[in-house]
C-alpha atoms as a PDB file:
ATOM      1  CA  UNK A   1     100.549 131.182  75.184  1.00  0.00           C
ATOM      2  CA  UNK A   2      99.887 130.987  71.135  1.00  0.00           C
ATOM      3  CA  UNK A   3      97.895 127.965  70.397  1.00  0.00           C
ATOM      4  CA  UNK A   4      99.167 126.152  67.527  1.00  0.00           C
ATOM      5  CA  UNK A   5      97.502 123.096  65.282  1.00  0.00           C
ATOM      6  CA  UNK A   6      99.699 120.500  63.017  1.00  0.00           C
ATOM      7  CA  UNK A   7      98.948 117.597  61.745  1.00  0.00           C
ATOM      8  CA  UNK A   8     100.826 113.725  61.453  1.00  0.00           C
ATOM      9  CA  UNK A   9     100.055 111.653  58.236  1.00  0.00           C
ATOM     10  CA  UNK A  10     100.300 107.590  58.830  1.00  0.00           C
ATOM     11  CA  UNK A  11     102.055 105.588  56.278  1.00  0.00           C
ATOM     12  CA  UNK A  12      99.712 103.366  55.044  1.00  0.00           C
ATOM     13  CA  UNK A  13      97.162 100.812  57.318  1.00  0.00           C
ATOM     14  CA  UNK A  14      99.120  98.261  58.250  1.00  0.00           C
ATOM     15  CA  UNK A  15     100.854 100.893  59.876  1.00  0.00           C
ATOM     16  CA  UNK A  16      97.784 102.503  61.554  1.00  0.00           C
ATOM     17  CA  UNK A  17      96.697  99.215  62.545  1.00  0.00           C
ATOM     18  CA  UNK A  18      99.635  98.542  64.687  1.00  0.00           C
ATOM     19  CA  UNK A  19      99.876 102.373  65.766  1.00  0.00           C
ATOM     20  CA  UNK A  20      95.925 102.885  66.861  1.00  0.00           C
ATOM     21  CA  UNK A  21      95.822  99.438  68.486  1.00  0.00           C
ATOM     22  CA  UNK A  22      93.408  96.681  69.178  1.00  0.00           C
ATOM     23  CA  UNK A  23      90.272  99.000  70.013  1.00  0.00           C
ATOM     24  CA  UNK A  24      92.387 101.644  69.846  1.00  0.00           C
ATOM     25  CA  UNK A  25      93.893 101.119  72.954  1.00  0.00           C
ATOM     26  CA  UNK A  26      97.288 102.707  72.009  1.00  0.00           C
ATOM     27  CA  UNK A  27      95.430 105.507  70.426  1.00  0.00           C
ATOM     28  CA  UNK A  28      93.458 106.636  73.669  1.00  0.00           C
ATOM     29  CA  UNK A  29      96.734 106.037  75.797  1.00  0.00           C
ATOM     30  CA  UNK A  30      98.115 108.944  73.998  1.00  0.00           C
ATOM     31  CA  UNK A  31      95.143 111.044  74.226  1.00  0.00           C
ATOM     32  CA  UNK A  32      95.356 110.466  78.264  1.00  0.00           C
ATOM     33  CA  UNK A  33      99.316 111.147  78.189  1.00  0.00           C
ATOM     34  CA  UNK A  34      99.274 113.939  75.960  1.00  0.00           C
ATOM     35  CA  UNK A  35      98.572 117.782  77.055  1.00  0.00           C
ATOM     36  CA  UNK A  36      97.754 118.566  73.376  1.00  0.00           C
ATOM     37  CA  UNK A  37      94.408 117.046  72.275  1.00  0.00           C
ATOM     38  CA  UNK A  38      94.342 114.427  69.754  1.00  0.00           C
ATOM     39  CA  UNK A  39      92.218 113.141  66.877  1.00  0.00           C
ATOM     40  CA  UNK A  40      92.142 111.027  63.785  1.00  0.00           C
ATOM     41  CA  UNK A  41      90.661 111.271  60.594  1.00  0.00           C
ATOM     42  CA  UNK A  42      91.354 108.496  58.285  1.00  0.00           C
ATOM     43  CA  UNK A  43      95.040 107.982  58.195  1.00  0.00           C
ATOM     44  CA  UNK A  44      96.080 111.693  59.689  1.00  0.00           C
ATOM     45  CA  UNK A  45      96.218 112.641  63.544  1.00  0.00           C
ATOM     46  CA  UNK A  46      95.633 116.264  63.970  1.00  0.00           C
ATOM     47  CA  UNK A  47      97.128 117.563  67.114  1.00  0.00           C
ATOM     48  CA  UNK A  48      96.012 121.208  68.649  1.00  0.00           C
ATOM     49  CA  UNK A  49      96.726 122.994  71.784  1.00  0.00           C
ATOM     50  CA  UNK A  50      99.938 125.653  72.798  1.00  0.00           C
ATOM     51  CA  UNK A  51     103.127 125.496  70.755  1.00  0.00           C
ATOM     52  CA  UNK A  52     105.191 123.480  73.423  1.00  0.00           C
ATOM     53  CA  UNK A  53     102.100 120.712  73.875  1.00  0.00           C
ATOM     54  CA  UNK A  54     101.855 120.226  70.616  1.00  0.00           C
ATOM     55  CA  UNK A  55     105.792 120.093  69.498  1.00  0.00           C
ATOM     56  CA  UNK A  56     106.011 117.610  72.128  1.00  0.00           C
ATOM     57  CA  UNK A  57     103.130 115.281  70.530  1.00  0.00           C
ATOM     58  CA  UNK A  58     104.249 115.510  66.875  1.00  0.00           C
ATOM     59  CA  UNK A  59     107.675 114.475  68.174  1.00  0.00           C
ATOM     60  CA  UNK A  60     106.205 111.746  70.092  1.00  0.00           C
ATOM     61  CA  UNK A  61     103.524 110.664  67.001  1.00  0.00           C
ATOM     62  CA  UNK A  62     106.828 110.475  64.970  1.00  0.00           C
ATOM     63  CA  UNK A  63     108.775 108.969  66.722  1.00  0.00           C
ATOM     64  CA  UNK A  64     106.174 106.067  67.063  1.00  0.00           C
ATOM     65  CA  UNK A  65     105.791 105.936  63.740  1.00  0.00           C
ATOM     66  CA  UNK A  66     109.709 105.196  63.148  1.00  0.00           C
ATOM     67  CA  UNK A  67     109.525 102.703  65.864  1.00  0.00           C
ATOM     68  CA  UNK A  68     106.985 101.030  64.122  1.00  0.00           C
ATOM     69  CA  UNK A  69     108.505 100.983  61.077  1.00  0.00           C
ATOM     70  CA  UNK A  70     111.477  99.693  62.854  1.00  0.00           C
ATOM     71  CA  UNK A  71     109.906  97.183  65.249  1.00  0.00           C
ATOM     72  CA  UNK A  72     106.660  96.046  63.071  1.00  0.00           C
ATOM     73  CA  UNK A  73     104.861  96.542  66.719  1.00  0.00           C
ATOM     74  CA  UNK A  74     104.112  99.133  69.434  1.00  0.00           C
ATOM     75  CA  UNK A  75     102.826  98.723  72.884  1.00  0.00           C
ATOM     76  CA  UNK A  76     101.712 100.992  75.780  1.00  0.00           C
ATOM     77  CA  UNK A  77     105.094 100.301  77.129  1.00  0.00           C
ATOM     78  CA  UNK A  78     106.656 101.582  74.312  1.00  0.00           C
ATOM     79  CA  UNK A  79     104.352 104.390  74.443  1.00  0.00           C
ATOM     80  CA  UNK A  80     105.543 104.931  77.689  1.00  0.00           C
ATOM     81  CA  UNK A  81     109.202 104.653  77.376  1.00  0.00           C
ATOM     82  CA  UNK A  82     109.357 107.276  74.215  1.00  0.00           C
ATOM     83  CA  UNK A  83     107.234 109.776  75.648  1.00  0.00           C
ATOM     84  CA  UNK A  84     109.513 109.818  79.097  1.00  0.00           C
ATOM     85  CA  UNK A  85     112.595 110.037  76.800  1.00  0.00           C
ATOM     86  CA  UNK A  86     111.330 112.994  74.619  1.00  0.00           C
ATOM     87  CA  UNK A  87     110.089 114.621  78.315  1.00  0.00           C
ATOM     88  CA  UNK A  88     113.525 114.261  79.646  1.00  0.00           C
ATOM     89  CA  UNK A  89     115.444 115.514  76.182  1.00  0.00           C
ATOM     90  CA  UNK A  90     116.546 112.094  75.193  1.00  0.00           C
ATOM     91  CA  UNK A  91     116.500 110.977  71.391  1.00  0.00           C
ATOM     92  CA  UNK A  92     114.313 108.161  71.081  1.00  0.00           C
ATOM     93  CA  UNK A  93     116.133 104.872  70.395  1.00  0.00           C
ATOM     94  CA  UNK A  94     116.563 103.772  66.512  1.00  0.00           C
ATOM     95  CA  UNK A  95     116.889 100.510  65.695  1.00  0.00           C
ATOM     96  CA  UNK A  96     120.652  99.886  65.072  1.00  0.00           C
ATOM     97  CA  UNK A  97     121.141 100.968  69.318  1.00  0.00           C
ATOM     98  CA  UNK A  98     118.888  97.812  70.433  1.00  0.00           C
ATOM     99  CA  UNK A  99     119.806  94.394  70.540  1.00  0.00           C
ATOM    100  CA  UNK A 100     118.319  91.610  68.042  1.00  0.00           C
ATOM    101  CA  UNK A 101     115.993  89.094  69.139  1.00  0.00           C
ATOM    102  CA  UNK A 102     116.988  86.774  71.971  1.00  0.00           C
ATOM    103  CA  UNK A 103     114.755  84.211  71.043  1.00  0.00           C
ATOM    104  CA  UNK A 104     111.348  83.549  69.867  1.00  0.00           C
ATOM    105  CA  UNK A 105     108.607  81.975  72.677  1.00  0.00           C
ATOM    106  CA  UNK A 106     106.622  79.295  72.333  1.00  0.00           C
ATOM    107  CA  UNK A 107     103.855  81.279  71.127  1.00  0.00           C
ATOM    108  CA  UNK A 108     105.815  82.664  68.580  1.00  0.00           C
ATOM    109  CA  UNK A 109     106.468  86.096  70.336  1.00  0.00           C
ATOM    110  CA  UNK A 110     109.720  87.710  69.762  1.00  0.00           C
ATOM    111  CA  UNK A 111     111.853  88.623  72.753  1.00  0.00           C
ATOM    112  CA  UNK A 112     114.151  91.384  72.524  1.00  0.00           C
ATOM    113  CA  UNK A 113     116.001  93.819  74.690  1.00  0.00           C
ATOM    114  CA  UNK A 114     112.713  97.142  74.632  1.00  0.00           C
ATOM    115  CA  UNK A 115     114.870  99.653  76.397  1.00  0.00           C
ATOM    116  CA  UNK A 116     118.466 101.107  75.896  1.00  0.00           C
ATOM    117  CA  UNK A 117     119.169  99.911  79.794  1.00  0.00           C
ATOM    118  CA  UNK A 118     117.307  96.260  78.944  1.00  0.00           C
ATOM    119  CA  UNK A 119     120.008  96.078  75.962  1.00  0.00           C
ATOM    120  CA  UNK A 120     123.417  97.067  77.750  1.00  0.00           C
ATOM    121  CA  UNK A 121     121.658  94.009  80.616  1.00  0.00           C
ATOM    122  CA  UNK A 122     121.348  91.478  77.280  1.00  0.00           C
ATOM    123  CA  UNK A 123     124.904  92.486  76.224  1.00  0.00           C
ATOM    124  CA  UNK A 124     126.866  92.454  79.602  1.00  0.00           C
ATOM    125  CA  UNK A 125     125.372  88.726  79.662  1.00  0.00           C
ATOM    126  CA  UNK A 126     126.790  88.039  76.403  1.00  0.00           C
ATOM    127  CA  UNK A 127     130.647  89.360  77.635  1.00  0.00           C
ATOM    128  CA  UNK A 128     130.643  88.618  81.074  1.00  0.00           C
ATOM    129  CA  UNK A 129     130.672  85.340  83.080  1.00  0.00           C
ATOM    130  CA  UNK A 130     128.709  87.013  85.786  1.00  0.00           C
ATOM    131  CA  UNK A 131     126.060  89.501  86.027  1.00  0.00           C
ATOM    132  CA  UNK A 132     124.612  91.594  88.179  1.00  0.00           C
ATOM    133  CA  UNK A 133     121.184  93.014  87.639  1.00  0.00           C
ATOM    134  CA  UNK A 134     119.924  95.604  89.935  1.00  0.00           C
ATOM    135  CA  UNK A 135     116.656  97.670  89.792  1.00  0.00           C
ATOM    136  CA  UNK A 136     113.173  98.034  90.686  1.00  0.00           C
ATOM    137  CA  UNK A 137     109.792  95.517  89.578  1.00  0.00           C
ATOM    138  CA  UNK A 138     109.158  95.696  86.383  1.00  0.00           C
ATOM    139  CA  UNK A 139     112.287  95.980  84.332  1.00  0.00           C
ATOM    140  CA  UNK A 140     112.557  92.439  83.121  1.00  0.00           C
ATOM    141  CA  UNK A 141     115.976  91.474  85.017  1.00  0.00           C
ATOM    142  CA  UNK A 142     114.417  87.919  85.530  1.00  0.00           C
ATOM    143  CA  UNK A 143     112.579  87.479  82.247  1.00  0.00           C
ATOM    144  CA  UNK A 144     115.657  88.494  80.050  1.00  0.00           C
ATOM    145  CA  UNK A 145     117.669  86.430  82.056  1.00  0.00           C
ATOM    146  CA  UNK A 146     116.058  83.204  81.588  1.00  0.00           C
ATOM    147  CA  UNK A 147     115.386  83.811  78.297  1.00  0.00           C
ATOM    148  CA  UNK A 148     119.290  84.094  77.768  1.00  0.00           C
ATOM    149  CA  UNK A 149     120.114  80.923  79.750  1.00  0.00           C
ATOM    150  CA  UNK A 150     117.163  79.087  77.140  1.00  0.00           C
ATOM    151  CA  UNK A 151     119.195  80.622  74.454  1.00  0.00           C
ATOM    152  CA  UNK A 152     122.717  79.450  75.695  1.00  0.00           C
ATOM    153  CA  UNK A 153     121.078  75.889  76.132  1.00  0.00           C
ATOM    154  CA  UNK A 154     119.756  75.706  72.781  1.00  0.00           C
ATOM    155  CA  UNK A 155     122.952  76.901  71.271  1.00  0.00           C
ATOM    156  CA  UNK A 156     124.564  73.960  73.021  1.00  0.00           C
ATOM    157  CA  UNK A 157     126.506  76.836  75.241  1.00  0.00           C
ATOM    158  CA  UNK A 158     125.497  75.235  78.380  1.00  0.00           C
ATOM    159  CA  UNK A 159     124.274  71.812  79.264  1.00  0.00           C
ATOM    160  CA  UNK A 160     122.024  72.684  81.693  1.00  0.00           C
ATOM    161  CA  UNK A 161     119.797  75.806  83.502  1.00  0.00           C
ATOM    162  CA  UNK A 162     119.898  76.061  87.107  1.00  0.00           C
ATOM    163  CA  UNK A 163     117.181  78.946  88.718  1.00  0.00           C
ATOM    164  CA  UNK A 164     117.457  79.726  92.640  1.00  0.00           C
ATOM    165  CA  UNK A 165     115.617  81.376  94.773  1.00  0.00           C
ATOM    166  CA  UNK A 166     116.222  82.210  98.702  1.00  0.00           C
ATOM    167  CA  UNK A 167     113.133  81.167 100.074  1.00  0.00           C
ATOM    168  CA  UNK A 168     112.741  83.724 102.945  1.00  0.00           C
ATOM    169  CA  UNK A 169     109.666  83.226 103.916  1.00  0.00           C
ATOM    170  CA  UNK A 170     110.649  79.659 105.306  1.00  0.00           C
ATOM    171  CA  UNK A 171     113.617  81.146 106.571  1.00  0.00           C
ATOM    172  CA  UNK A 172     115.102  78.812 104.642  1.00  0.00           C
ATOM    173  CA  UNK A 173     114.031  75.985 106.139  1.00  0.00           C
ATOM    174  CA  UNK A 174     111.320  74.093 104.309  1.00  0.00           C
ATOM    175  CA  UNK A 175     111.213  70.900 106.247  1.00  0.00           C
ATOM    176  CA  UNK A 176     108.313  71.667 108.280  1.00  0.00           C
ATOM    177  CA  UNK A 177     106.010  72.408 105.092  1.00  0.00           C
ATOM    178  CA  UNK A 178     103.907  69.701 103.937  1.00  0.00           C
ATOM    179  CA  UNK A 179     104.199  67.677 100.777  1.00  0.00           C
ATOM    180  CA  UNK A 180     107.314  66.968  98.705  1.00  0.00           C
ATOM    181  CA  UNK A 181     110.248  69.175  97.794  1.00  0.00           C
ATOM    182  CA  UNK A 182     108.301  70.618  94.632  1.00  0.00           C
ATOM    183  CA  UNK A 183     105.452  71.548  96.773  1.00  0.00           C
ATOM    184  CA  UNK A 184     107.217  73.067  99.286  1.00  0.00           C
ATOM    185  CA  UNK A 185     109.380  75.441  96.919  1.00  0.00           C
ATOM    186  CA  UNK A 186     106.429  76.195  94.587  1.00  0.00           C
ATOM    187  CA  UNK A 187     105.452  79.270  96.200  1.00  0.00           C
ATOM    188  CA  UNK A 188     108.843  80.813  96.151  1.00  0.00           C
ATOM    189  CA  UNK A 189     110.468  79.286  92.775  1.00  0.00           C
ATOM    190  CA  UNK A 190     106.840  80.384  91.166  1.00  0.00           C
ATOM    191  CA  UNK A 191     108.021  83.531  88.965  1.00  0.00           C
ATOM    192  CA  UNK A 192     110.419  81.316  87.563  1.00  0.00           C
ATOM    193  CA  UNK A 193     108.516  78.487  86.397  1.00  0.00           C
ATOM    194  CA  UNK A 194     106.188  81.119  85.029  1.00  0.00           C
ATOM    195  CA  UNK A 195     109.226  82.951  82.707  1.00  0.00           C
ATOM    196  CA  UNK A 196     109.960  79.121  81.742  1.00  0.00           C
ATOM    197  CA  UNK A 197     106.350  78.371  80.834  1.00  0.00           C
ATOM    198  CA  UNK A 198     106.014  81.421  79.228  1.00  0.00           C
ATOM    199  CA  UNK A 199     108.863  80.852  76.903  1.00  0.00           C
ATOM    200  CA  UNK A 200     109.203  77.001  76.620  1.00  0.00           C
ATOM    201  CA  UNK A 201     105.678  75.825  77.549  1.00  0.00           C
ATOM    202  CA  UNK A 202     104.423  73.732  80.035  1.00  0.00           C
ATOM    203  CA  UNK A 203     104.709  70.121  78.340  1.00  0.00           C
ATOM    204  CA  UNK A 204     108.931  71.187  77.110  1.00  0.00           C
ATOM    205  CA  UNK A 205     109.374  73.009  80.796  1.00  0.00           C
ATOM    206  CA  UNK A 206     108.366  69.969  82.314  1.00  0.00           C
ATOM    207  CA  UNK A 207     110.154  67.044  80.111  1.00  0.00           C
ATOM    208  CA  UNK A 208     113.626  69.400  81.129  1.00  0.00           C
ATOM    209  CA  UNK A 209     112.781  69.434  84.349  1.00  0.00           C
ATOM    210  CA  UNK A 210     111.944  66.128  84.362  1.00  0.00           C
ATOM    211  CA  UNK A 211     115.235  65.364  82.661  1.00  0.00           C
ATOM    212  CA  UNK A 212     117.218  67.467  84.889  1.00  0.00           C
ATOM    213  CA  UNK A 213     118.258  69.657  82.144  1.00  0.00           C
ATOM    214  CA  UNK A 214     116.377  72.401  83.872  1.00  0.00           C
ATOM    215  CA  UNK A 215     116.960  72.614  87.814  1.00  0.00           C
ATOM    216  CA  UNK A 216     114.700  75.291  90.081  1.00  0.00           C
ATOM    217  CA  UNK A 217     115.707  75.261  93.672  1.00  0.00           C
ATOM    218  CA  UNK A 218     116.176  76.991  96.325  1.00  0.00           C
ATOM    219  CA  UNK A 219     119.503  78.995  97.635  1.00  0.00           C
ATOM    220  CA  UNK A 220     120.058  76.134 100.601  1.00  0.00           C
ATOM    221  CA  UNK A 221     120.302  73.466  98.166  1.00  0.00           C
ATOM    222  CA  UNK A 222     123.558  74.600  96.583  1.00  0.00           C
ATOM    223  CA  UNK A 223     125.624  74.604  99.566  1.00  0.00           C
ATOM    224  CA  UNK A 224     128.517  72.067  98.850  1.00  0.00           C
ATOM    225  CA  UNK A 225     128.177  71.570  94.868  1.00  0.00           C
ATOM    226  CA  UNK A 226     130.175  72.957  91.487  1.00  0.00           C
ATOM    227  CA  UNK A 227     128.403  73.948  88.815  1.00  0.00           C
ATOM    228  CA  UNK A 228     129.825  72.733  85.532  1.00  0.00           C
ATOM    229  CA  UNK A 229     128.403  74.177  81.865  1.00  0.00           C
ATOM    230  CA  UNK A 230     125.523  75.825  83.319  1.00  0.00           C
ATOM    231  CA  UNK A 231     123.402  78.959  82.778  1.00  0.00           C
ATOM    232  CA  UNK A 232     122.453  79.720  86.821  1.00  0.00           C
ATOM    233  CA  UNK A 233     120.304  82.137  87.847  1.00  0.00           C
ATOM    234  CA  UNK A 234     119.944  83.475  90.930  1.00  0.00           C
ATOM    235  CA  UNK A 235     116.515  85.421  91.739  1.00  0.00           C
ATOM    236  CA  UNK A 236     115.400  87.582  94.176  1.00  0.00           C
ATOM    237  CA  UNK A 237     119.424  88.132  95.759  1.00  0.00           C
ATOM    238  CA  UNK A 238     118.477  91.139  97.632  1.00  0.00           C
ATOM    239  CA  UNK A 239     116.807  88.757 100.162  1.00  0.00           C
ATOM    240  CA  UNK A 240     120.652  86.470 100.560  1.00  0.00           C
ATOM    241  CA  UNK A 241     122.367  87.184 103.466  1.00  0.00           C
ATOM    242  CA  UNK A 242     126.430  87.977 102.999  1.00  0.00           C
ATOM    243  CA  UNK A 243     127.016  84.383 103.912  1.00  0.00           C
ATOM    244  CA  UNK A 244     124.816  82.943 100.991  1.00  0.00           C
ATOM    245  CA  UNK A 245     126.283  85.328  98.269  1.00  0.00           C
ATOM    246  CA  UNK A 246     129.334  84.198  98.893  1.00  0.00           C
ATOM    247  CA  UNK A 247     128.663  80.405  98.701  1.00  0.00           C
ATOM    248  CA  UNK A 248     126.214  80.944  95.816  1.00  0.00           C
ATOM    249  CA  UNK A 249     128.962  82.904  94.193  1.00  0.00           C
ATOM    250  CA  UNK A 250     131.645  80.235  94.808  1.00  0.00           C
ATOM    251  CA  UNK A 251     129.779  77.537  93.098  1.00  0.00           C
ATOM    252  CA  UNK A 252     130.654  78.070  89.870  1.00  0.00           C
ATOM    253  CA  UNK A 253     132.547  75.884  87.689  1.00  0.00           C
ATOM    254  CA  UNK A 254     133.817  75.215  84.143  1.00  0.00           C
ATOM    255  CA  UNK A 255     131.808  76.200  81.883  1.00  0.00           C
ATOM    256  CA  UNK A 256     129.177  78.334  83.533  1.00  0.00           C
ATOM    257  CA  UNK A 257     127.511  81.535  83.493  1.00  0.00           C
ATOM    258  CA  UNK A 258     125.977  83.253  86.279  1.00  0.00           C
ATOM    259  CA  UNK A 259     123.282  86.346  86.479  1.00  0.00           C
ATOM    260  CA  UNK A 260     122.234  87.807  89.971  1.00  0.00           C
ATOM    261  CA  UNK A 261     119.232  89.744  89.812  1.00  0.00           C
ATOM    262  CA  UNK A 262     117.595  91.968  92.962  1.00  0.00           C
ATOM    263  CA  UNK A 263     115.681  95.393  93.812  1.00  0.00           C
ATOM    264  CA  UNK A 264     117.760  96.522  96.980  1.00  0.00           C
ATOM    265  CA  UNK A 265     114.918  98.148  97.812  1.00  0.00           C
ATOM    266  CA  UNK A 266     112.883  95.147  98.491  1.00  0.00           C
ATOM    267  CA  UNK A 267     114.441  93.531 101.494  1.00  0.00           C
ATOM    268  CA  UNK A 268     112.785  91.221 103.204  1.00  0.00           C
ATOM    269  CA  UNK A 269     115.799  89.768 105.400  1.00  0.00           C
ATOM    270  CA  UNK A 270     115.593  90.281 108.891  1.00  0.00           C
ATOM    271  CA  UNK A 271     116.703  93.627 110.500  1.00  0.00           C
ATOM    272  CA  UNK A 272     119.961  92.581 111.933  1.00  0.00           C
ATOM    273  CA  UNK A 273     120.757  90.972 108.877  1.00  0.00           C
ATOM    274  CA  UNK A 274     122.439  92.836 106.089  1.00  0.00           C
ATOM    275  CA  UNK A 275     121.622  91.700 102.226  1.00  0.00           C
ATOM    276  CA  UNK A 276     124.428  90.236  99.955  1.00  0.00           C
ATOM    277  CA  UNK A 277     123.497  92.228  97.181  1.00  0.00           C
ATOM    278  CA  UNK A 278     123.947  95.092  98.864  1.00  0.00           C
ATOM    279  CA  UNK A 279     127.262  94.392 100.278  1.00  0.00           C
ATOM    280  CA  UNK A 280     128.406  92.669  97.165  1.00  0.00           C
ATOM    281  CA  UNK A 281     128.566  95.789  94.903  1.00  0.00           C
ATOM    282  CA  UNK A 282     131.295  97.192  97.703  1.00  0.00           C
ATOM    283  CA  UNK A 283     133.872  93.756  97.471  1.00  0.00           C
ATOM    284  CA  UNK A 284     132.998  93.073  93.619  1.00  0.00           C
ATOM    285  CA  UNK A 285     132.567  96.159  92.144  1.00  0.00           C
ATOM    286  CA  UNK A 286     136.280  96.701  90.691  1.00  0.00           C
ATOM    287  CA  UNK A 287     136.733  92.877  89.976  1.00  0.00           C
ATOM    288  CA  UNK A 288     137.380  92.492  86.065  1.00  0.00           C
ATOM    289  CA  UNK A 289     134.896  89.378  83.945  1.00  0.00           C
ATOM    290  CA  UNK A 290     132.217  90.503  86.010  1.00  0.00           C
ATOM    291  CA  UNK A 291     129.225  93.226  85.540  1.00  0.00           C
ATOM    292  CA  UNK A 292     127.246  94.925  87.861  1.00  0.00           C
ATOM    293  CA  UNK A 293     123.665  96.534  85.311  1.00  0.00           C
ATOM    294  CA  UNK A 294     121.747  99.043  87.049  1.00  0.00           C
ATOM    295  CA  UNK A 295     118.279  99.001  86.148  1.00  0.00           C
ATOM    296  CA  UNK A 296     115.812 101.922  86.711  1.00  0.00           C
ATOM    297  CA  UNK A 297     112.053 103.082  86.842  1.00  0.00           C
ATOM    298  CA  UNK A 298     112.743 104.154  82.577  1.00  0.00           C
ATOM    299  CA  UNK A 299     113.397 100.502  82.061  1.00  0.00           C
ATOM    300  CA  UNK A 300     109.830  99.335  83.534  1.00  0.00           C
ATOM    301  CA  UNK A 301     107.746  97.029  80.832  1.00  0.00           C
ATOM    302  CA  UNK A 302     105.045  96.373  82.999  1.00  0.00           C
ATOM    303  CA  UNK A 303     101.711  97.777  83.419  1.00  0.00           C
ATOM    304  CA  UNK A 304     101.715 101.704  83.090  1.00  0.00           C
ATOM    305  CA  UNK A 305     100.886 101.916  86.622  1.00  0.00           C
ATOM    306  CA  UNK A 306     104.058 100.356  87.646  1.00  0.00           C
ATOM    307  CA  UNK A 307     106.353 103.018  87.201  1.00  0.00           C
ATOM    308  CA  UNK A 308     103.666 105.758  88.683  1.00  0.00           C
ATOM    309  CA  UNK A 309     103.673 103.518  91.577  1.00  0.00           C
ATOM    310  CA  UNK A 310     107.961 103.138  91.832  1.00  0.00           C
ATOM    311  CA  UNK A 311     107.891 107.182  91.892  1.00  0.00           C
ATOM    312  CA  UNK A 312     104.731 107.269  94.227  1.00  0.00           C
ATOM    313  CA  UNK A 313     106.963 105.397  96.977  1.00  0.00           C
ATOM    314  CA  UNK A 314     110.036 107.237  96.360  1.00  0.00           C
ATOM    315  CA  UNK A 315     108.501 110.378  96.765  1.00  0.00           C
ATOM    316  CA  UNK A 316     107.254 108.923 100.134  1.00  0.00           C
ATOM    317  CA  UNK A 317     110.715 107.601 101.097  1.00  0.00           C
ATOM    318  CA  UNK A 318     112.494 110.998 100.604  1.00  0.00           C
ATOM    319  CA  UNK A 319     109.755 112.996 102.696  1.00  0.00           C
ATOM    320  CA  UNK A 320     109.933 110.529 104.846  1.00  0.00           C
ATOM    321  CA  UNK A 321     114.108 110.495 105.390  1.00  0.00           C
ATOM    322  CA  UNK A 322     113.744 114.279 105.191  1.00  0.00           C
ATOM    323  CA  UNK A 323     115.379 114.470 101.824  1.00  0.00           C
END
């Protein structure tokens, strides 16, 4: 195979700031990801190895570029999530396909839809009264969820944000945990009140909650109540039993917006008992003013690692159902 050498000139620095990264960090991710080798010299990356290697970088290198032109940012993530694209044949996303800003965080960080799967999630919120999100760690169903119900409550869409958990672990039973209700949900509401802090802050999380205007419970506390102009959210649903989906589903009123989120391949329920989620797709799936948003291992903003380790177990799952 012909070896072949080309090279990839940077804008200006601002823009080879944001593309090398703090200590270079995004720069070295490439040079691990990349079959052709890699190497700078003042605003120019020269790329060298065979002719397919090194198409493959320049069309990843400029297609970063564009995305930071677009974005004003680029992470290891969205390292990640081009380079997998180009691999599989995809065109890399340009900015008119992605959805705006949802809303800014506390710390002034913008949150947006970062994949094509993340945006069609953001937008089947936006049209649909109910939501399902499906798909593995990782892929921001919860996040982008309560970061929409924020949004609908400061836009005066909703009056209130309800989160809900099924707290398996307790079997749903939580009296014979120590301390107060808080305490006891704590360790199974946490993931929520850390997407809440993360976009509110403690000190605004807590006046809502305090206030009522932000409710995080879990599943057995909404037996028997309507929910009126609320943003609900239920987490975790692959873990609700049929029973509970359907009483979770039924409690919503005037006014109100629900999003389901799960990975059906995270059950914790017991053996004999089935998951709603799972069941749910079958009796739902052709109802109309309802969505059901797959999300999948190309949609992961996590850690790099994350998606190595979602095709690490399926590997193991087929070999081990003789697929």
């Amino acid at each position: 195979m012909s070896a072949k050498e080309a090279r990839v000139a940077i804008k200006d620095n601002g823009e080879a700031a944001i593309f090398f990264g703090i200590g270079d960090e995004n720069f070295n991710h490439l040079r691990t990801i990349c079959q052709a080798e890699l190497f700078a010299r003042g605003s120019e990356v020269y790329v060298k190895g065979s002719e397919e290697d090194v198409n493959l970088a320049v069309d990843l290198l400029r297609s970063l570029l564009d995305f930071i032109e677009a974005e004003g940012q680029l992470g290891i993530n969205d390292i990640n999530y081009i380079y997998n694209m180009l691999k599989r044949g995809d065109k890399p996303r340009q900015r008119e396909n992605m959805a705006g800003p949802i809303l800014t965080t506390i710390r002034g960080k913008a949150i947006k839809a970062k994949t094509l799967g993340q945006k069609r999630y953001v937008e089947a919120i936006l049209h649909n009264d109910v939501v399902f999100s499906i798909g593995p760690a990782g892929t921001g169903k919860t996040y982008l969820a309560v970061a929409m119900a924020v949004n609908a409550l400061k836009n005066r869409e909703v009056e209130r944000i309800i989160l809900v958990r099924p707290a398996v672990e307790a079997g749903e039973k939580l009296g014979f945990l120590p301390g107060d209700l808080i305490e006891k949900v704590n360790p199974y509401l946490r993931p929520l009140y850390d997407s809440l802090f993360d976009i509110l802050g403690v000190e605004v999380t807590q006046r809502y909650l305090d206030k009522n205007i932000i409710e995080v419970a879990p599943l057995a506390y909404m037996r028997g109540r309507t929910l009126n102009s609320a943003f609900i959210i239920l987490d975790e649903a692959q873990n609700t039993t049929p029973q509970q989906m359907k009483m979770f589903l039924t409690r919503l009123g005037f006014g109100s917006k629900a999003v389901i989120t799960g990975d059906i391949t995270q059950v914790d329920l017991p053996k004999d008992d089935s998951s709603g989620l799972i069941e749910v797709q079958k009796i739902l799936g052709q109802v109309k003013g309802l969505s059901f948003e797959y999300l999948t291992k190309e949609d992961v903003v996590r850690h790099p690692l994350v998606q190595k380790i979602i095709d690490a177990y399926e590997v193991y799952e087929d070999d081990k159902n003789g697929l």
